[in-house]
Protein backbone atom coordinates (compact mmCIF):
# COMPACT_ATOMS: atom_id res chain seq x y z
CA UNK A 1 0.00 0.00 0.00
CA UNK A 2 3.27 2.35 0.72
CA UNK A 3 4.15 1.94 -3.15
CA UNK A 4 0.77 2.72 -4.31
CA UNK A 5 0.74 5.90 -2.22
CA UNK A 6 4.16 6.58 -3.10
CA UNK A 7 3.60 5.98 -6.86
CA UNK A 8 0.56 8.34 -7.03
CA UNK A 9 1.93 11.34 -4.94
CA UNK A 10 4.62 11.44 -7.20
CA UNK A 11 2.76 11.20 -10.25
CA UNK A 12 0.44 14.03 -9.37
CA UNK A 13 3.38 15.99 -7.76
CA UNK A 14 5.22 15.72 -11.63
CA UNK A 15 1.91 16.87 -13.18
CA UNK A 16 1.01 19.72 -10.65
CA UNK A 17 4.94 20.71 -11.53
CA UNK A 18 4.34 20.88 -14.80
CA UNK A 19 0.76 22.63 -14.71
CA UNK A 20 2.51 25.05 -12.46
CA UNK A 21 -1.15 24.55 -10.07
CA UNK A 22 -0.93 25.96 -6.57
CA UNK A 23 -1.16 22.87 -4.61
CA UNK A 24 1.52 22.94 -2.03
CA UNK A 25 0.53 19.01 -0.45
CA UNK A 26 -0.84 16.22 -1.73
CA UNK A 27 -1.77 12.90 1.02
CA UNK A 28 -3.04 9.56 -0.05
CA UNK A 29 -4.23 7.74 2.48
CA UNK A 30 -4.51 3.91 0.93
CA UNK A 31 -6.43 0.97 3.02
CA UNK A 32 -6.57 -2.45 2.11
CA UNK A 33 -9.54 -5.05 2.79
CA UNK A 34 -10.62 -8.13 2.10
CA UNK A 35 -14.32 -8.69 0.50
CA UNK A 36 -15.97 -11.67 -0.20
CA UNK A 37 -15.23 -11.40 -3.69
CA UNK A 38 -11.44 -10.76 -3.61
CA UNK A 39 -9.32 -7.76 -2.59
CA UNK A 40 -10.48 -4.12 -2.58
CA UNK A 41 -7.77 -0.90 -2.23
CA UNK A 42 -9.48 2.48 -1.33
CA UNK A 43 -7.14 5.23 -1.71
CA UNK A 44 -8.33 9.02 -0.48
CA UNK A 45 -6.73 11.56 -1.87
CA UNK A 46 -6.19 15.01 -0.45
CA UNK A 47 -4.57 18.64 -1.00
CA UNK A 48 -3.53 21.65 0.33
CA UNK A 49 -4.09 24.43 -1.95
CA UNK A 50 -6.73 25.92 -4.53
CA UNK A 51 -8.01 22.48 -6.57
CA UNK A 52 -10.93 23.68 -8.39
CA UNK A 53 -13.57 20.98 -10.01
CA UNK A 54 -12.02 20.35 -13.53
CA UNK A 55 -8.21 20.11 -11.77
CA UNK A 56 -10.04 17.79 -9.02
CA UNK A 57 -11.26 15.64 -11.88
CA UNK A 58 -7.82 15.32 -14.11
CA UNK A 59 -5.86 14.56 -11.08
CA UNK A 60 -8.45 11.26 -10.10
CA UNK A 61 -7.38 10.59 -13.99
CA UNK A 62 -3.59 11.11 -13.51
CA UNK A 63 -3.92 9.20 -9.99
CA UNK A 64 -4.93 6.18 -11.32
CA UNK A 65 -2.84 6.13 -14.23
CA UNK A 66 0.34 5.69 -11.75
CA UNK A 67 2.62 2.60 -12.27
CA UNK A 68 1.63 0.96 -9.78
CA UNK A 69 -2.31 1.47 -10.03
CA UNK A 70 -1.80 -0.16 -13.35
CA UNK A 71 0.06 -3.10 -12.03
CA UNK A 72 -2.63 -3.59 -9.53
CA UNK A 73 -5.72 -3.52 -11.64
CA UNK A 74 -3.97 -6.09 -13.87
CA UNK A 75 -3.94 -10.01 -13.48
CA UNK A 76 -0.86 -10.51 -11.17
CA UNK A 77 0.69 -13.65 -10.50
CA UNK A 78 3.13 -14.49 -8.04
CA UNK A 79 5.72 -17.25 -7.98
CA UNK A 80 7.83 -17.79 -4.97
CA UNK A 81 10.73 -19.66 -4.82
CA UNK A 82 13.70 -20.34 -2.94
CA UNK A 83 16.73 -20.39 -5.12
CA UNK A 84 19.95 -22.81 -3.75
């Protein structure tokens, strides 16, 4: 959950940069639980400046086009092994 929140404060940080927005913090809080179903990740974003509607909605868009969003929403397997 660190690298998720990690992943998507920098990736808005880069694009707040680069939009030159007044948005001095961002915080993403991320929790994990388990559902009957599977997994679910619930990640609350927040910031500290002047985030107006349309910015509010591109940076849900840039959020969850982090690295490591995209990993996550993707079939993942994992193979373990012990190598002698």
């Amino acid at each position: 959950m660190a690298s998720l929140a990690s992943c998507t404060v920098i990736t808005l940080r880069m694009y707040i940069n680069r939009k030159m927005w007044p948005i001095e913090e961002i915080k993403a809080d991320v929790e994990m639980f388990k559902t009957l179903s599977g997994t679910r990740i619930e990640t609350k974003l927040s910031f500290k400046g002047e985030v107006n509607d349309e910015q509010r909605d591109r940076l849900l868009k840039i959020a969850n086009a982090c690295p490591v969003h995209k990993i996550l929403i993707g079939n993942i397997d994992i193979n373990t092994n012990i190598s002698v």
